[in-house]
Protein backbone atom coordinates (compact mmCIF):
# COMPACT_ATOMS: atom_id res chain seq x y z
CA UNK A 1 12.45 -16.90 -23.51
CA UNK A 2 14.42 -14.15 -24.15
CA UNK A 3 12.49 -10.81 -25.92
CA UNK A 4 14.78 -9.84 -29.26
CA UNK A 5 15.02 -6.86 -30.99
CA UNK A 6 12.35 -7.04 -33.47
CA UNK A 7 9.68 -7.98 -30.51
CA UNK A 8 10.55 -5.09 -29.30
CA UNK A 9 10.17 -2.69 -32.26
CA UNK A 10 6.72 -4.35 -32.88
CA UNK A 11 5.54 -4.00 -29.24
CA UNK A 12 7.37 -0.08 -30.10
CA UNK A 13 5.19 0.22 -33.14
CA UNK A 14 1.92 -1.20 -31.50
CA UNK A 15 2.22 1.83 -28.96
CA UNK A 16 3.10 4.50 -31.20
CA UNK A 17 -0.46 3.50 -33.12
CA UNK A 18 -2.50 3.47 -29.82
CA UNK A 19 -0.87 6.78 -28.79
CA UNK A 20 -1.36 8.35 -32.59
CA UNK A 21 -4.95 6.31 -32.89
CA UNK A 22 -5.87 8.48 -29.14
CA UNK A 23 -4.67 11.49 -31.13
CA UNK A 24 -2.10 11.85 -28.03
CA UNK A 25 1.38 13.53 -28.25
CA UNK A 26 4.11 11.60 -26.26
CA UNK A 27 4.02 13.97 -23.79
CA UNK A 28 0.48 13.89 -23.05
CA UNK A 29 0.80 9.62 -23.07
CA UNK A 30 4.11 10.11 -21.06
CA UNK A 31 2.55 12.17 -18.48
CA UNK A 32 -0.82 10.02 -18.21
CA UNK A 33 1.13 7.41 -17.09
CA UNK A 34 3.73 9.14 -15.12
CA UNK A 35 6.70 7.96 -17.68
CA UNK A 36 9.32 10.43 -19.19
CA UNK A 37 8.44 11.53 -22.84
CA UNK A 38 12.30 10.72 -23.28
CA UNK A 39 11.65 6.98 -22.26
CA UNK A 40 8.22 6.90 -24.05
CA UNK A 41 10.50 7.99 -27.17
CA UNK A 42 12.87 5.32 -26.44
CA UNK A 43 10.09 2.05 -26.30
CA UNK A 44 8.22 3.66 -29.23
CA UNK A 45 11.82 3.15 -31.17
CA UNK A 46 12.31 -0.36 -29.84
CA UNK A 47 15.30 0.53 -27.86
CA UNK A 48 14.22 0.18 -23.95
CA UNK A 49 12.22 -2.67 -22.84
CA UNK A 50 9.23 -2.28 -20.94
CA UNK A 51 8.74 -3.12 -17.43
CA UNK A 52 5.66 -5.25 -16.23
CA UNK A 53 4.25 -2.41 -14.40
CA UNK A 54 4.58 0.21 -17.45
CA UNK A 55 3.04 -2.25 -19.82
CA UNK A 56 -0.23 -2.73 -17.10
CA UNK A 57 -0.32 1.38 -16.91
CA UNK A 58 0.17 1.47 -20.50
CA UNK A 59 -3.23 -0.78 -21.29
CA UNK A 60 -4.93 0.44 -18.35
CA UNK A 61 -4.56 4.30 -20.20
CA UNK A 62 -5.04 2.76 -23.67
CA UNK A 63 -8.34 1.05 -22.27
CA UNK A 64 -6.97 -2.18 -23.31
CA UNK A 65 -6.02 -5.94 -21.87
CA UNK A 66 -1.62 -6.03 -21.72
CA UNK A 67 -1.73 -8.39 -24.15
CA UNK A 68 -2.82 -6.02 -27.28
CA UNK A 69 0.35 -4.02 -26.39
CA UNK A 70 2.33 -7.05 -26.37
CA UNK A 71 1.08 -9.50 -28.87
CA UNK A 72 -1.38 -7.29 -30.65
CA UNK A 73 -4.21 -9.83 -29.26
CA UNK A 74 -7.30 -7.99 -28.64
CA UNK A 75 -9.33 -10.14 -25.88
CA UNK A 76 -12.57 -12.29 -26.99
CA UNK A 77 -15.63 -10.69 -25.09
CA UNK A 78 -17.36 -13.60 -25.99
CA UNK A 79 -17.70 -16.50 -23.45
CA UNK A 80 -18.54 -20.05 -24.53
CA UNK A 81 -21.29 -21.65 -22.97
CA UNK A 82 -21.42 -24.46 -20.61
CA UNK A 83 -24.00 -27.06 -20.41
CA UNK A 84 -25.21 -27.83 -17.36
CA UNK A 85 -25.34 -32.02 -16.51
């Protein structure tokens, strides 16, 4: 399935509240994570798609599971229990 323009500028706007909520310039984010601040600008905006290993260096910085960047999901750290038989 094909990502469309407003996926991106939500996955955009999902970053740009992680990077503002860690009180981080671009720059400082860009550099953490070896991007340019130029294409940090540009996925903030919704204008460059984001590879697979960004997105993974991206969480990993943020302190968060990929799929908070891309869905907004945070991860359950609750388990369900099994019974045993």
């Amino acid at each position: 399935m094909p990502i469309d323009a407003a996926d991106l500028q939500k996955l955009g706007e999902r970053l740009r509240a992680l990077r503002h909520a860690a009180g981080e310039t671009q720059e400082q984010t860009a550099n953490s994570v070896g991007l340019t601040r130029t294409y940090l600008t540009e996925i903030e905006a919704g204008r460059k798609n984001i590879t697979l290993s960004t997105l993974y260096a991206l969480a990993s910085h943020f302190k968060i599971e990929p799929a908070e960047i891309l869905r907004g999901e945070k991860r359950s750290t609750s388990r369900r229990s099994r019974k045993s038989c």
